[in-house]
Protein backbone atom coordinates (compact mmCIF):
# COMPACT_ATOMS: atom_id res chain seq x y z
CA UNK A 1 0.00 0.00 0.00
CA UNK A 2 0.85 3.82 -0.68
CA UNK A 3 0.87 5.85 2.19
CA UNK A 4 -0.42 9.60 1.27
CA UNK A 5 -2.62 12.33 2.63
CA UNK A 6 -6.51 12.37 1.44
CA UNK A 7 -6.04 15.57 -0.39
CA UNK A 8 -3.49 13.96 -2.82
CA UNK A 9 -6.08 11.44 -3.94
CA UNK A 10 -7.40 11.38 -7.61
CA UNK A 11 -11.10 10.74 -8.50
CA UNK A 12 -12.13 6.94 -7.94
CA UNK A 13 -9.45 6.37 -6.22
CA UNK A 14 -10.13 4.13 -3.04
CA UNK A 15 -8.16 3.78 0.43
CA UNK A 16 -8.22 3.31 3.94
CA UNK A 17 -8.00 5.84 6.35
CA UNK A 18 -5.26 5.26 8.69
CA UNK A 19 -4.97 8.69 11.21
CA UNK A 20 -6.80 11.95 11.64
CA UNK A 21 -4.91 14.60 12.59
CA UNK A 22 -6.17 17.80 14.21
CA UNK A 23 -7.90 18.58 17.28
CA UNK A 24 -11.41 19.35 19.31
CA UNK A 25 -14.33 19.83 17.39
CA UNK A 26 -13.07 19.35 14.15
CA UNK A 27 -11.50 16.13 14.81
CA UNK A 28 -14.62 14.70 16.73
CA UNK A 29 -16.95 15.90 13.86
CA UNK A 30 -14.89 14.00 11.39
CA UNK A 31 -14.95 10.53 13.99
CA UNK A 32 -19.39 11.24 14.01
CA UNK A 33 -19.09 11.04 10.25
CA UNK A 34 -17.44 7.91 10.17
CA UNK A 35 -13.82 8.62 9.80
CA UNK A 36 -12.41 6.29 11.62
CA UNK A 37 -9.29 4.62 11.24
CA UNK A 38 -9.96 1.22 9.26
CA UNK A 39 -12.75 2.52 7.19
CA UNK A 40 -12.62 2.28 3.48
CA UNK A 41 -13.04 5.69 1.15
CA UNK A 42 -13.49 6.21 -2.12
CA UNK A 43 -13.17 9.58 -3.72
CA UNK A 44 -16.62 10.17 -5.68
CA UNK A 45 -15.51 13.46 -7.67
CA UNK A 46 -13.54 17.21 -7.03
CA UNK A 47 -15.78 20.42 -7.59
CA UNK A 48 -14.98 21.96 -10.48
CA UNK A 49 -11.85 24.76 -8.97
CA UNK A 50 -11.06 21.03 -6.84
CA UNK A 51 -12.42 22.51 -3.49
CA UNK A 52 -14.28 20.39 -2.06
CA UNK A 53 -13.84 16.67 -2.44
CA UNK A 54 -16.84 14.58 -2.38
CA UNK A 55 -16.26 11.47 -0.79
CA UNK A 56 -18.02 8.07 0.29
CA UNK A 57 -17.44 6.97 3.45
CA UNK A 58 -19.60 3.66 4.68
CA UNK A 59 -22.15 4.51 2.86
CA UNK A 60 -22.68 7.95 3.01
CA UNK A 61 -21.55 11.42 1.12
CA UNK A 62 -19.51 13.72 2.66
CA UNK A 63 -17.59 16.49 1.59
CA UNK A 64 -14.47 18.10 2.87
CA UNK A 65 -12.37 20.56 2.17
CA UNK A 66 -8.69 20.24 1.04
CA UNK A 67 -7.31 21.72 3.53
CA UNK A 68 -9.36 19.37 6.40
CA UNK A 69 -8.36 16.36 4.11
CA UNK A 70 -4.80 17.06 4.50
CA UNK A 71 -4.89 15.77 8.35
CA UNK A 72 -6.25 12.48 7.00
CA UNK A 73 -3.37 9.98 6.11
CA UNK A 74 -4.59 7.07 4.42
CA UNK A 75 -3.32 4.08 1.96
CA UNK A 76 -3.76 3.68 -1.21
CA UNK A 77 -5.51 0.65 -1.82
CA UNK A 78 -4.42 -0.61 -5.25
């Protein structure tokens, strides 16, 4: 597996979220959306100037921002 942060992800790509870096409330809102460490993620699509991601995490749509989804590291799953 690749090791990289979500922000350097392409569209469709898929990986697993292994840490989630910041702290306090934005950190525990990402955990209540299901961002935990183990949890598959696939990137659905970019808006069109590539801020924000769209993402599917079990189950669900979520977007973040690029600069939130550089405190997520995750792998690459090939």
């Amino acid at each position: 597996m690749y090791t990289v942060t979500l922000n350097n992800l392409k569209e469709g790509d898929r990986a697993v979220i292994l840490n989630i870096g910041g702290q306090g409330e934005f950190r525990r809102r990402l955990l209540e959306m299901g961002f935990m460490p183990g949890s598959e993620i696939l990137v659905e699509r970019y808006a069109p100037l590539r801020d924000p991601i769209e993402l599917l995490v079990k189950g669900s749509h979520l977007s973040l921002r690029r600069e939130e989804a550089k405190l997520v590291t995750v792998d690459i799953i090939q």
